[in-house]
Structure formats: structure tokens, C-alpha cells
PDB file of N, CA and C in Angstrom:
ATOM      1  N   UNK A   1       2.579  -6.490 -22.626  1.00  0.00           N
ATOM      2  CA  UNK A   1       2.501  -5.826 -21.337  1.00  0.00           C
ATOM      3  C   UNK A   1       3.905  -5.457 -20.890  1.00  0.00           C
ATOM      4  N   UNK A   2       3.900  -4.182 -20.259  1.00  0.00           N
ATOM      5  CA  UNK A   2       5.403  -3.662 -20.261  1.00  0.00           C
ATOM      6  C   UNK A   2       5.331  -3.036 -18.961  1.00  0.00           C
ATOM      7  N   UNK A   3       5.923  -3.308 -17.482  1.00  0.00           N
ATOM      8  CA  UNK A   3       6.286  -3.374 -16.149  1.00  0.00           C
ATOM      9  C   UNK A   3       7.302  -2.383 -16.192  1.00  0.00           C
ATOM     10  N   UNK A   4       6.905  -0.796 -15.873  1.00  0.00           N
ATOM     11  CA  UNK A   4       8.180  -0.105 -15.166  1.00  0.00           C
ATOM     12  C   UNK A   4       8.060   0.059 -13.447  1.00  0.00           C
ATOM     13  N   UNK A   5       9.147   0.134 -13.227  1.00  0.00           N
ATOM     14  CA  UNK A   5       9.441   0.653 -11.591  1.00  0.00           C
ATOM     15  C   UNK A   5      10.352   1.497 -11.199  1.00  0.00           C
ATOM     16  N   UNK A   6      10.262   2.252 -10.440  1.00  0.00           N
ATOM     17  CA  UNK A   6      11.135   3.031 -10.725  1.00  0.00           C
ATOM     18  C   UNK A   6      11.672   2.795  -8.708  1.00  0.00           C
ATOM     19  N   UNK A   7      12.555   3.219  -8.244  1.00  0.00           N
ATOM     20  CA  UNK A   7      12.800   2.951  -6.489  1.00  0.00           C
ATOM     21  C   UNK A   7      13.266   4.009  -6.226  1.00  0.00           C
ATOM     22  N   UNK A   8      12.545   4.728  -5.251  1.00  0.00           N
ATOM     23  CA  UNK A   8      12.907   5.873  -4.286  1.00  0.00           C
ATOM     24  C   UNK A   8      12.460   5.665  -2.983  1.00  0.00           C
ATOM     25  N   UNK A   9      13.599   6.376  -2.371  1.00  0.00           N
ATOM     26  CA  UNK A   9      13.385   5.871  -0.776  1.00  0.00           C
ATOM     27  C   UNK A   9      12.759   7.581  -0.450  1.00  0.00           C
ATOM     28  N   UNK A  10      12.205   7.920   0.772  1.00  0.00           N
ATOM     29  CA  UNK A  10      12.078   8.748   1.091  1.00  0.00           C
ATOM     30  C   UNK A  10      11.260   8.220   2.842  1.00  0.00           C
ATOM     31  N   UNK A  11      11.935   9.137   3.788  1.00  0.00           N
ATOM     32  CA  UNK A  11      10.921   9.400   5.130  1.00  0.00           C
ATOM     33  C   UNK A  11       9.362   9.484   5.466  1.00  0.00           C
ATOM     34  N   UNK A  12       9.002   9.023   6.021  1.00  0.00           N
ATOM     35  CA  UNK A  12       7.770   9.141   6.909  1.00  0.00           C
ATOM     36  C   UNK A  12       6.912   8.151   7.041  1.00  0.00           C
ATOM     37  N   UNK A  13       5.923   8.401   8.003  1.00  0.00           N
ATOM     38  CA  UNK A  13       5.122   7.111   7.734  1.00  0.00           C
ATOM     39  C   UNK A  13       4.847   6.050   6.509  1.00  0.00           C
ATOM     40  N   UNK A  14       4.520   5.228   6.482  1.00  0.00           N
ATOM     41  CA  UNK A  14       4.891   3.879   5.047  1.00  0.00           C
ATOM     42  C   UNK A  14       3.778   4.488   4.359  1.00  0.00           C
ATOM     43  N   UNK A  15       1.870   4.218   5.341  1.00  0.00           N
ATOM     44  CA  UNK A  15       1.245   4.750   4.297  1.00  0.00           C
ATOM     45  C   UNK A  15       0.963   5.797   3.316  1.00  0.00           C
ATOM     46  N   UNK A  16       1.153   6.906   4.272  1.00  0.00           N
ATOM     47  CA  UNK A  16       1.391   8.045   3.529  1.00  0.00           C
ATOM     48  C   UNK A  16       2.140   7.950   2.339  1.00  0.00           C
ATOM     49  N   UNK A  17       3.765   7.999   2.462  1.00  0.00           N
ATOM     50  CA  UNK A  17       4.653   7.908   1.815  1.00  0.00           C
ATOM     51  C   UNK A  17       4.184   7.045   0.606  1.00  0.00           C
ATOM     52  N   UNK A  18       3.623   5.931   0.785  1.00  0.00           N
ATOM     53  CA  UNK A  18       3.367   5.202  -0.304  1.00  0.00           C
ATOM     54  C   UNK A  18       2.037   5.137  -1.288  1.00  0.00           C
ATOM     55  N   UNK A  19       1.048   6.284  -0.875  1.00  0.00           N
ATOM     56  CA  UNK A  19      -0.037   6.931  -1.364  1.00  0.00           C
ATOM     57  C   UNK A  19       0.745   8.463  -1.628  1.00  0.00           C
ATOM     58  N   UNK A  20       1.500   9.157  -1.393  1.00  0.00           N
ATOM     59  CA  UNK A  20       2.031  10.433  -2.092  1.00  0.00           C
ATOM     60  C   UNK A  20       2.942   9.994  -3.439  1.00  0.00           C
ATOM     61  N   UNK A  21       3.898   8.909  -3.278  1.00  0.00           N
ATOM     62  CA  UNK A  21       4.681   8.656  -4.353  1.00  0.00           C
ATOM     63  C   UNK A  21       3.498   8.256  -5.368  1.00  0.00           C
ATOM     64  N   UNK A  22       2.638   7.434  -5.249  1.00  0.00           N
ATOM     65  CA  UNK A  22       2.122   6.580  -6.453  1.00  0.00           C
ATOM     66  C   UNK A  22       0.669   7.979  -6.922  1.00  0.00           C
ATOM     67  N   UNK A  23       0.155   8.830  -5.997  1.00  0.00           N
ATOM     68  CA  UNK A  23       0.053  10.328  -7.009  1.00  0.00           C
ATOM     69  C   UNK A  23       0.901  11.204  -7.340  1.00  0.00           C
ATOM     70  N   UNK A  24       1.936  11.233  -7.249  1.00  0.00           N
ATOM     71  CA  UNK A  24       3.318  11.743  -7.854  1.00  0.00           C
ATOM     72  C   UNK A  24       3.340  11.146  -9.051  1.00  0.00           C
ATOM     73  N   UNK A  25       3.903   9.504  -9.346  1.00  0.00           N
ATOM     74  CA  UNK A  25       4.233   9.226 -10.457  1.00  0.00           C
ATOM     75  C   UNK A  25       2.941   8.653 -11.356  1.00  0.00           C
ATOM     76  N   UNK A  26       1.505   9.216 -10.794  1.00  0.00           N
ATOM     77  CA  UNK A  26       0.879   8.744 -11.503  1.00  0.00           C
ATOM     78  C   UNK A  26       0.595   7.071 -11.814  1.00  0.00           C
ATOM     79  N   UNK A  27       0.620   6.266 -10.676  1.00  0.00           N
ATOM     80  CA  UNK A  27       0.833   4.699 -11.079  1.00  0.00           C
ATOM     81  C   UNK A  27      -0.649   4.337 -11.457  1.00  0.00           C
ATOM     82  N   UNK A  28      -0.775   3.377 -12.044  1.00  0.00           N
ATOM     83  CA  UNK A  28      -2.236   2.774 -12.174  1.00  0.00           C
ATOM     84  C   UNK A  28      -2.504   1.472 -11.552  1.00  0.00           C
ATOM     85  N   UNK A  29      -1.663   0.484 -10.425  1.00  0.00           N
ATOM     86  CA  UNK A  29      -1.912   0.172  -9.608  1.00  0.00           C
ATOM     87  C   UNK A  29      -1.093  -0.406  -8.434  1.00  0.00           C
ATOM     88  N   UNK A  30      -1.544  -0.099  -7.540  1.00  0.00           N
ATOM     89  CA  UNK A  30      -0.633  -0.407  -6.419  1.00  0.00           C
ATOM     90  C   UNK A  30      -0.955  -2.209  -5.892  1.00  0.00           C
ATOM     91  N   UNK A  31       0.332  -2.758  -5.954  1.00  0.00           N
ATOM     92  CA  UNK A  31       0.299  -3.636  -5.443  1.00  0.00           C
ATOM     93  C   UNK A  31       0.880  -4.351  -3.939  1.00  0.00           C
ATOM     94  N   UNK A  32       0.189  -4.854  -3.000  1.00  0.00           N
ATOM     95  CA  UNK A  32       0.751  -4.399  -1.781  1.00  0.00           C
ATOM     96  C   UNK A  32       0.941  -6.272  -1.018  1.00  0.00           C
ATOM     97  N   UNK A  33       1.545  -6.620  -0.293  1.00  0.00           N
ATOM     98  CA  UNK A  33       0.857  -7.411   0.725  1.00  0.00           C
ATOM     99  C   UNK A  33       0.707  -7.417   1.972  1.00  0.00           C
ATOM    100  N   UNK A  34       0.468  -8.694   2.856  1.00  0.00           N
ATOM    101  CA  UNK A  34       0.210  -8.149   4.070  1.00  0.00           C
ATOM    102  C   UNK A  34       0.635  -9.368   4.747  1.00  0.00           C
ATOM    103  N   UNK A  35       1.136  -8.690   5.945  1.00  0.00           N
ATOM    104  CA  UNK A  35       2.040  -9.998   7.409  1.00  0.00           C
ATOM    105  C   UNK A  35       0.916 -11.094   7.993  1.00  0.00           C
ATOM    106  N   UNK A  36      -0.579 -11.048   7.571  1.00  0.00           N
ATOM    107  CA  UNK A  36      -1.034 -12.206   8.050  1.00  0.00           C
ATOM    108  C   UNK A  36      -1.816 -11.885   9.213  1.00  0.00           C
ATOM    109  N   UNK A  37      -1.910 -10.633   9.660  1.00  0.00           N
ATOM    110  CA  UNK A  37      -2.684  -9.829  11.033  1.00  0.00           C
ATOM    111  C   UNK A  37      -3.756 -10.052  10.738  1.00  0.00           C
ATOM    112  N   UNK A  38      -4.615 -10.595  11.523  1.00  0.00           N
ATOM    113  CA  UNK A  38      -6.178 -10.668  11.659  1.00  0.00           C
ATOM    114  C   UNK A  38      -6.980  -9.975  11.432  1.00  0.00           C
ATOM    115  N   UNK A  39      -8.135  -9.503  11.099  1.00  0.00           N
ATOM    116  CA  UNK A  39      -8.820  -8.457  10.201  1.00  0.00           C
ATOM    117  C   UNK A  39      -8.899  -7.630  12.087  1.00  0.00           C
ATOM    118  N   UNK A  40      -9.638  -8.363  12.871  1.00  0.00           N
ATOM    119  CA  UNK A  40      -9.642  -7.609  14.487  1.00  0.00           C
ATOM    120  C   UNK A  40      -8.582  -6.581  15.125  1.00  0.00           C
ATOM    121  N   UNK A  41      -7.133  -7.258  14.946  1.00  0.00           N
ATOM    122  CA  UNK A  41      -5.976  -6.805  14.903  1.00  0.00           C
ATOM    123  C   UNK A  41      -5.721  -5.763  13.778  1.00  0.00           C
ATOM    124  N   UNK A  42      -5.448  -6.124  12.616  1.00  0.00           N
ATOM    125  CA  UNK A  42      -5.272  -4.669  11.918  1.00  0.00           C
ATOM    126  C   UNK A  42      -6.107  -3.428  11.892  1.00  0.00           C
ATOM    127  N   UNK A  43      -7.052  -3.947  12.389  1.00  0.00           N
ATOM    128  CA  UNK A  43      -8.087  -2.954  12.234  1.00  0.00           C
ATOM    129  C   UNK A  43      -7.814  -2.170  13.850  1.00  0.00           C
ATOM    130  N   UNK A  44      -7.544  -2.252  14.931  1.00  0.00           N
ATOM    131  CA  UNK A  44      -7.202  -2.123  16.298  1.00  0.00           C
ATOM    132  C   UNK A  44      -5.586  -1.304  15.851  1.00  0.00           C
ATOM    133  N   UNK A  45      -4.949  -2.056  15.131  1.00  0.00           N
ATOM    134  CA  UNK A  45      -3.529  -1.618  15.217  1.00  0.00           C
ATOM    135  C   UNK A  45      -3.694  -0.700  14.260  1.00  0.00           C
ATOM    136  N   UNK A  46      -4.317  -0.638  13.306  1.00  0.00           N
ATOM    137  CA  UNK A  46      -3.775  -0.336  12.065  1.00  0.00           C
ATOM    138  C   UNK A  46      -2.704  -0.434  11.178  1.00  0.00           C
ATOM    139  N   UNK A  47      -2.841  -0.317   9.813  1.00  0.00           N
ATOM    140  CA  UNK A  47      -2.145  -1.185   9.049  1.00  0.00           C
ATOM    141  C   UNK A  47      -1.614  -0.390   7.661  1.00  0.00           C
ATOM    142  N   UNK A  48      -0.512  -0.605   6.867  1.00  0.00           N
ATOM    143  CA  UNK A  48      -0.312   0.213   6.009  1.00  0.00           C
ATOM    144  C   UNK A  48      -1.116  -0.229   4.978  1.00  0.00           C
ATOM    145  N   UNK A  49      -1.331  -1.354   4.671  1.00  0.00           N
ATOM    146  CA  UNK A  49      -2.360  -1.374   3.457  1.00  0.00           C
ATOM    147  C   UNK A  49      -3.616  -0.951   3.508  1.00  0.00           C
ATOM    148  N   UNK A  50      -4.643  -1.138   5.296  1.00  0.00           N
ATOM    149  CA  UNK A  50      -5.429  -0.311   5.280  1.00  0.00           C
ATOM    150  C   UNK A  50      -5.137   1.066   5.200  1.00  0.00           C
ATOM    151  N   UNK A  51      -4.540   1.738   5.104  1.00  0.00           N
ATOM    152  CA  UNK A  51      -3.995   2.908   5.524  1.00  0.00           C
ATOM    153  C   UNK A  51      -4.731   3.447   3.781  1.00  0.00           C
ATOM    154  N   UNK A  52      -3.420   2.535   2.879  1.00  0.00           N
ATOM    155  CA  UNK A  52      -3.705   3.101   1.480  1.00  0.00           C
ATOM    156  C   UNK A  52      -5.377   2.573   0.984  1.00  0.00           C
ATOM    157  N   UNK A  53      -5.420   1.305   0.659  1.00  0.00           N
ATOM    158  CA  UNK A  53      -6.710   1.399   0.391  1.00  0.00           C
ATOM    159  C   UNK A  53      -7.895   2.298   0.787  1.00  0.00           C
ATOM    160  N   UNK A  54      -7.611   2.841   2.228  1.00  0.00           N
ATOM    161  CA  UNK A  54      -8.834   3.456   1.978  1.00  0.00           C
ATOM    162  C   UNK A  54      -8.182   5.156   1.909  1.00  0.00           C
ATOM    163  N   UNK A  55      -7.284   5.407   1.584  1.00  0.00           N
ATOM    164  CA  UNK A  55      -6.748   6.991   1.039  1.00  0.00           C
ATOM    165  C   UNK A  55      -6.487   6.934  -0.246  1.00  0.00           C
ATOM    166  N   UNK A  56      -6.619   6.061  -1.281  1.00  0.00           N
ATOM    167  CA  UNK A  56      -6.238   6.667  -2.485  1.00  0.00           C
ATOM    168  C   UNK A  56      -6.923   6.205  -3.652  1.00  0.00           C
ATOM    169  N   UNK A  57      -7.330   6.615  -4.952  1.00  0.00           N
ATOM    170  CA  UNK A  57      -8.833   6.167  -5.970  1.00  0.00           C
ATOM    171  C   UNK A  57      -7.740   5.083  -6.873  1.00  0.00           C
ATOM    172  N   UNK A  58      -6.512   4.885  -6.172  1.00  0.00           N
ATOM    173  CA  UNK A  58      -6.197   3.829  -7.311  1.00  0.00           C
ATOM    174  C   UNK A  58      -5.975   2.739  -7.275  1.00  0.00           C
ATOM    175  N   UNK A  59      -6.382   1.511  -8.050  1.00  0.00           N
ATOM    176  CA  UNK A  59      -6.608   0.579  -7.850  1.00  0.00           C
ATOM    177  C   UNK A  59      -5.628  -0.098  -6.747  1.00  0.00           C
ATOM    178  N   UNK A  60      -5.999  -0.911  -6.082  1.00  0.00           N
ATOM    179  CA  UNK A  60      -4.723  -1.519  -5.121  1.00  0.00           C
ATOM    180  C   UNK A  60      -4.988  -3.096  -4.960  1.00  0.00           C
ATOM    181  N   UNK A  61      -4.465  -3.881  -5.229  1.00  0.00           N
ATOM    182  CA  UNK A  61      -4.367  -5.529  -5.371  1.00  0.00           C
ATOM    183  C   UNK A  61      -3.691  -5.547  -3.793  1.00  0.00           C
ATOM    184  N   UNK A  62      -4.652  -6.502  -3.340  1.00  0.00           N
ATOM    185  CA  UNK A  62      -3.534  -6.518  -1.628  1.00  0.00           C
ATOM    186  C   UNK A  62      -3.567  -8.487  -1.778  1.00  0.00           C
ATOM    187  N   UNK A  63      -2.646  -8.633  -1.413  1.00  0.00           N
ATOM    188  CA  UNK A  63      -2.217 -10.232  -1.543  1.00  0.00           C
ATOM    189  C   UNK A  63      -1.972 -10.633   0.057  1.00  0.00           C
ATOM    190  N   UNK A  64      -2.978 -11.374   1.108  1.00  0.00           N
ATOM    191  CA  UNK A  64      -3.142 -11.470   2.384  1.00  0.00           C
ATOM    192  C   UNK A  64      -1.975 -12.294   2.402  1.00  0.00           C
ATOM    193  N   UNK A  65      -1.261 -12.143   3.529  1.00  0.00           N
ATOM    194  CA  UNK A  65      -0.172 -12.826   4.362  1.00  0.00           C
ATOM    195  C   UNK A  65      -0.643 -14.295   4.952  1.00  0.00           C
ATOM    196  N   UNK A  66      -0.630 -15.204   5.296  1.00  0.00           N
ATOM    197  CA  UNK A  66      -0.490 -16.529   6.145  1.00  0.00           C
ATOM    198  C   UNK A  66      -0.869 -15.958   7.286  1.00  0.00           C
ATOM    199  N   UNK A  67      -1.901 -16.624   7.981  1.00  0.00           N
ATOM    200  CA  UNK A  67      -2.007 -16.428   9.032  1.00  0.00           C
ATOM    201  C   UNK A  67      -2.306 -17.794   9.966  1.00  0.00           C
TER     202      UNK A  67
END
């Protein structure tokens, strides 16, 4: 198993930005985590991992924060 990454910064909102890069470079999965916000709360605030999970067909591993 062989792990590339590549780091580019670029402007704008996180989710976006981070659902345009990973159909740009073609990734096969996004791995994300999260600050521990309550499903009530993120969902009220919104959230960048909800953001991507539900905008993009590629796989996404989300690893929940401590709450």
C-alpha cells in the first residue's frame, strides 16, 4: 500500500474547497475528522464534514471528535 499527498493551500470556504481539490486530483478517499459538535449542533451550525459527505460520490472516512 502506497500513501501519496500532495498540499495545496487555496481560498474559500473549507467545504467546498475540500470537495473541488479531491475532484481535481481525483482522490479515492477522503479522510476527515471532527471537533466533537453534537449531531443537534452541527446539523443547526453546519459543518465541514457534513458539508463534504453529503456533496461528493467519494468515499469519506470521518473519525468523530470527543465530545
Amino acid at each position: 500500500l502506497q500513501l501519496k499527498a500532495k498540499i495545496k493551500v487555496e481560498a474559500g470556504k473549507p467545504g467546498e474547497t475540500i470537495h473541488r481539490i479531491a475532484d481535481q486530483q481525483k482522490v479515492t478517499c477522503i479522510v476527515m475528522g471532527g471537533r466533537g459538535m453534537s449531531t443537534l449542533r452541527r446539523t443547526l451550525l453546519g459543518g465541514v464534514s457534513d458539508y463534504v459527505i453529503k456533496h461528493t460520490q467519494i468515499p469519506v472516512i470521518f473519525i468523530p471528535g470527543q465530545q
